[in-house]
N, C-alpha and C. Protein backbone atom coordinates (compact mmCIF):
# COMPACT_ATOMS: atom_id res chain seq x y z
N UNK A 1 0.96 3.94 -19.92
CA UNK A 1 1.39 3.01 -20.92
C UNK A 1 2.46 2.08 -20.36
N UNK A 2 3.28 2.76 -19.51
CA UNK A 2 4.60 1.55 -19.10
C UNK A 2 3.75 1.04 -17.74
N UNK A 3 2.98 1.47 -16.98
CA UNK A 3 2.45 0.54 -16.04
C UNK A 3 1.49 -0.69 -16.72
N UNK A 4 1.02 -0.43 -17.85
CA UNK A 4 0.17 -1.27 -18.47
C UNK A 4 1.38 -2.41 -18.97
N UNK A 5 2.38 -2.08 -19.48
CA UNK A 5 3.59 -2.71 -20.07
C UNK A 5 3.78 -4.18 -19.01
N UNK A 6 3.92 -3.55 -18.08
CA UNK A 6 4.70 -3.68 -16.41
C UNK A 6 3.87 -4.67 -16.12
N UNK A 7 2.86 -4.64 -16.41
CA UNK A 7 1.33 -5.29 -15.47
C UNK A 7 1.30 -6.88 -16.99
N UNK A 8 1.44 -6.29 -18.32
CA UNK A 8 1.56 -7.39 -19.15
C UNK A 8 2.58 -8.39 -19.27
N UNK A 9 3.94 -7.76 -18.73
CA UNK A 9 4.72 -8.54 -18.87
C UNK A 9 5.32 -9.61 -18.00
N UNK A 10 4.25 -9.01 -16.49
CA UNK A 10 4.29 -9.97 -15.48
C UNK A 10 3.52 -11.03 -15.69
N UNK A 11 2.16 -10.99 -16.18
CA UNK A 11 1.48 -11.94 -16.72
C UNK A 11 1.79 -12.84 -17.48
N UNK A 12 2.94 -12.61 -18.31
CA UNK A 12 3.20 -14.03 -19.32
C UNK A 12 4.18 -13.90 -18.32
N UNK A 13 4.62 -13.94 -17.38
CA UNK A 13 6.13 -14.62 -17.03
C UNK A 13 5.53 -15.53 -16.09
N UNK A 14 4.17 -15.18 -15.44
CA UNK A 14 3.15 -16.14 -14.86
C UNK A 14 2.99 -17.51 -15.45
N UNK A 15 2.19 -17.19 -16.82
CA UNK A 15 1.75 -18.16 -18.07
C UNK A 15 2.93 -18.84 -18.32
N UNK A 16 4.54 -18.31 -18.55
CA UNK A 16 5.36 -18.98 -19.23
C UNK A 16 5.77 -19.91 -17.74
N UNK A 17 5.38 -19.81 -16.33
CA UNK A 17 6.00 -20.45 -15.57
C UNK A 17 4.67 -21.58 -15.26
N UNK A 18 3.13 -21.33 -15.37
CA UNK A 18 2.88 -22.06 -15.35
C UNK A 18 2.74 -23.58 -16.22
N UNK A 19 2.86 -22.84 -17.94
CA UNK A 19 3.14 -24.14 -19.14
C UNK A 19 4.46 -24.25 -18.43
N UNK A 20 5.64 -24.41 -17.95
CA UNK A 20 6.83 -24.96 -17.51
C UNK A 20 6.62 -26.03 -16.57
N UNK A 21 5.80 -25.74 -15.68
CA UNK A 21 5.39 -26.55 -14.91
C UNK A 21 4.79 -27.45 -15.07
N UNK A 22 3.40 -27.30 -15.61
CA UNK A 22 2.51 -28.22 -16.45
C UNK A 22 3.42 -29.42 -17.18
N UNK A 23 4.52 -28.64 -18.47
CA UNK A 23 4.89 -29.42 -18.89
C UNK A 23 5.99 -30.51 -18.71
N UNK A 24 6.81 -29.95 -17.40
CA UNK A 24 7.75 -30.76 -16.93
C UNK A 24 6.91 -31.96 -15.87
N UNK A 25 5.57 -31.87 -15.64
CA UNK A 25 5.03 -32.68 -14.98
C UNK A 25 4.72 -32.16 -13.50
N UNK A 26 5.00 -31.01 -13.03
CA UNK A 26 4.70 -31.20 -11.64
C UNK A 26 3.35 -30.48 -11.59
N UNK A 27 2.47 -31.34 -12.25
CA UNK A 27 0.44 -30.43 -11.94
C UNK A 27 0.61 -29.97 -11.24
N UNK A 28 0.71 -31.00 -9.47
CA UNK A 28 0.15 -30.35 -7.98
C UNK A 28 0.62 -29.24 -7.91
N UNK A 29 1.74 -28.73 -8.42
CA UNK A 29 2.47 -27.42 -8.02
C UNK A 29 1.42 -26.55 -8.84
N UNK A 30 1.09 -26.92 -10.21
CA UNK A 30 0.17 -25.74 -10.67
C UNK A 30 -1.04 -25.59 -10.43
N UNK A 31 -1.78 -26.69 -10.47
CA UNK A 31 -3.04 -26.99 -9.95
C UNK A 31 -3.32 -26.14 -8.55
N UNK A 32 -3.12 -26.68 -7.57
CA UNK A 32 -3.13 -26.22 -6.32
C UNK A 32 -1.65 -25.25 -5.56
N UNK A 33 -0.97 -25.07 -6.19
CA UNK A 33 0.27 -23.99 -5.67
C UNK A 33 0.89 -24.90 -4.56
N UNK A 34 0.58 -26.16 -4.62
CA UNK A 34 1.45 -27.39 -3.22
C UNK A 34 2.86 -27.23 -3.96
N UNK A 35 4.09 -27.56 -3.27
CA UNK A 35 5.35 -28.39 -3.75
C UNK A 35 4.86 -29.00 -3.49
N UNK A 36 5.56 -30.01 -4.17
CA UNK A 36 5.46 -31.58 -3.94
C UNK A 36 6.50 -32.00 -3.61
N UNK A 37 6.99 -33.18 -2.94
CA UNK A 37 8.51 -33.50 -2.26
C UNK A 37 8.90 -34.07 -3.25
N UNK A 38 10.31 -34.06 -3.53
CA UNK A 38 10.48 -34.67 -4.23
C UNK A 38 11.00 -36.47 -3.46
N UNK A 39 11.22 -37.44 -4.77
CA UNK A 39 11.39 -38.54 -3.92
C UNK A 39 12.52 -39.00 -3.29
N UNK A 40 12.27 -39.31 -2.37
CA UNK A 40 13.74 -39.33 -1.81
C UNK A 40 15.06 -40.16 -2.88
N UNK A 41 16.10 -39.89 -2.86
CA UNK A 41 17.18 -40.45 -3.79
C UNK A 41 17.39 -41.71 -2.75
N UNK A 42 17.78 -42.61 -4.04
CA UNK A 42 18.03 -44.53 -3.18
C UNK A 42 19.97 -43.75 -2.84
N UNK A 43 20.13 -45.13 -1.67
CA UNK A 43 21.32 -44.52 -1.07
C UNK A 43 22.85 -44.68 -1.73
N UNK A 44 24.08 -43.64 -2.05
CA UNK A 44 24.84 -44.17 -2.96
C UNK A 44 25.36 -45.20 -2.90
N UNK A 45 25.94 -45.62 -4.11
CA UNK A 45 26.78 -47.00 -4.04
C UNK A 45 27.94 -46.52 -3.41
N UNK A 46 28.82 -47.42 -2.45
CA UNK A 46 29.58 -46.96 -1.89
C UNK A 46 30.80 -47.70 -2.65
N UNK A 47 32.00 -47.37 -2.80
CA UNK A 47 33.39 -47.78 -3.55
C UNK A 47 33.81 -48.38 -2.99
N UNK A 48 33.86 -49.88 -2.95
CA UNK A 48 34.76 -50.99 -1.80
C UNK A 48 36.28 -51.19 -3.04
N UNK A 49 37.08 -50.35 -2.46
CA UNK A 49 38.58 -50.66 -3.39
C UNK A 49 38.59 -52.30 -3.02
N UNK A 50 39.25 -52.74 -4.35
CA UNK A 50 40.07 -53.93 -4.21
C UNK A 50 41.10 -54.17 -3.18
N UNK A 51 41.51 -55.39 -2.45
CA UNK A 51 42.32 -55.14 -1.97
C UNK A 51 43.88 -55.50 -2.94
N UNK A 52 45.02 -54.39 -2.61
CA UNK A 52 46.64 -54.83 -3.77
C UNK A 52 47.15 -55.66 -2.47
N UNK A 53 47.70 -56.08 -3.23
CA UNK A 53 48.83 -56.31 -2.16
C UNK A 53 49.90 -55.80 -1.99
N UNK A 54 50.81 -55.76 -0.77
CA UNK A 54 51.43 -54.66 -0.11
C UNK A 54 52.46 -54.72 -0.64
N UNK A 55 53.36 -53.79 -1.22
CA UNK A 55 54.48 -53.31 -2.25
C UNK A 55 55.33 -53.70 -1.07
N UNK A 56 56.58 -54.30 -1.86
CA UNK A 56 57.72 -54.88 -0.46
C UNK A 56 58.48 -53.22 -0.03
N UNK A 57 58.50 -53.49 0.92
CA UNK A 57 59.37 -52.51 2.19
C UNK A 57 60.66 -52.15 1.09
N UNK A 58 60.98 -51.01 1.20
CA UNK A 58 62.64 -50.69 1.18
C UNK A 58 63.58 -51.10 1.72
N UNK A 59 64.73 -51.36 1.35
CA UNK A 59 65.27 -51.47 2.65
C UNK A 59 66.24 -50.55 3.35
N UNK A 60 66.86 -50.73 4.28
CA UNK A 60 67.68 -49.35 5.53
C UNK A 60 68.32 -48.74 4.04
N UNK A 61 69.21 -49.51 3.21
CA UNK A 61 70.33 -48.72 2.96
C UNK A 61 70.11 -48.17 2.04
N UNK A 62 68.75 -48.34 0.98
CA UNK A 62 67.86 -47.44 -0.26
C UNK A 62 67.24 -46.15 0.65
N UNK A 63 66.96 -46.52 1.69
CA UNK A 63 66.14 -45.05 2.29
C UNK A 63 67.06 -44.23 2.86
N UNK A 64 68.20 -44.95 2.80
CA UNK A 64 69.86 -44.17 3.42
C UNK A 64 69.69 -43.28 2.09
N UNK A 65 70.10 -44.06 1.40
CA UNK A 65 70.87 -42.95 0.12
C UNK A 65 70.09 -42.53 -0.42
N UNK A 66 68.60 -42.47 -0.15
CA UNK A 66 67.62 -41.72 -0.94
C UNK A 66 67.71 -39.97 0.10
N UNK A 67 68.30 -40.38 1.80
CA UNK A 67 68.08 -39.39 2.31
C UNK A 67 69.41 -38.77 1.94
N UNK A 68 70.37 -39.24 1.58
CA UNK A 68 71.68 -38.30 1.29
C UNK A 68 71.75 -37.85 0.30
N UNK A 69 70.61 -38.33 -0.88
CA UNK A 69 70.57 -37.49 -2.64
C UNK A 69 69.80 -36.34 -2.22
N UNK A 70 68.59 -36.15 -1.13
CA UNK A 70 67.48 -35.49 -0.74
C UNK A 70 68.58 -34.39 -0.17
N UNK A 71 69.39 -34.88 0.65
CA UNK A 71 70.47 -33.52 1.92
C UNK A 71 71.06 -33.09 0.58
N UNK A 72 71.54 -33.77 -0.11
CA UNK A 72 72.80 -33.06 -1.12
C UNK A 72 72.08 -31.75 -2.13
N UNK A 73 70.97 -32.38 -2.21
CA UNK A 73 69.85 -31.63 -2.87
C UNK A 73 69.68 -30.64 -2.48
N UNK A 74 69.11 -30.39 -0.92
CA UNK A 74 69.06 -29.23 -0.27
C UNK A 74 70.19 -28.39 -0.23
N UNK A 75 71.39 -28.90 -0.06
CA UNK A 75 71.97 -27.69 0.32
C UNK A 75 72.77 -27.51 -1.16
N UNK A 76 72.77 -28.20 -2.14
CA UNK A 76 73.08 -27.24 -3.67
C UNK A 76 72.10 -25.93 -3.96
N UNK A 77 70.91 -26.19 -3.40
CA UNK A 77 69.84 -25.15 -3.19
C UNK A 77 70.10 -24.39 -2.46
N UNK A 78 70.58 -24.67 -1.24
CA UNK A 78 70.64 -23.54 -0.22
C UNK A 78 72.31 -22.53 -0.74
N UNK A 79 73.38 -23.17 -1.37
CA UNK A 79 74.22 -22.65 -1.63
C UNK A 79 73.77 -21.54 -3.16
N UNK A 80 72.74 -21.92 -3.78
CA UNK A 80 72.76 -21.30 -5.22
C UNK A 80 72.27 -19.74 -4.94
């Protein structure tokens, strides 16, 4: 009885894969058991950024005191 089970229930998983097939369109696959290739994909669009224009420079004595808020920083950290 369970080999008979076994033997039925492989059969519709057959049937349910061949209506899947059928119905998503790929016959040749059911018809004749071929894959079929699929078609090749067209090639991506590639992202050409805009060009910005270039944000003005800092200057010496902003990147000075940005590095002495950065040191003071560290070592309130390193003291805590």
């Amino acid at each position: 009885m369970v080999f008979e089970a076994i033997v039925f229930g492989v059969i519709l998983l057959a049937l349910g894969y061949w209506a899947t097939m059928f119905v998503m369109g790929r016959r040749d696959d059911v018809l004749h058991g071929k894959f079929v290739e699929d078609e090749p994909a067209a090639e991506p669009v590639r992202f050409m950024p805009r060009a910005r224009p270039a944000a003005p420079r800092p200057n010496k004595d902003s990147l000075q005191a940005l590095l002495t808020v950065i040191k003071q920083d560290l070592h309130d950290a390193a003291r805590s």
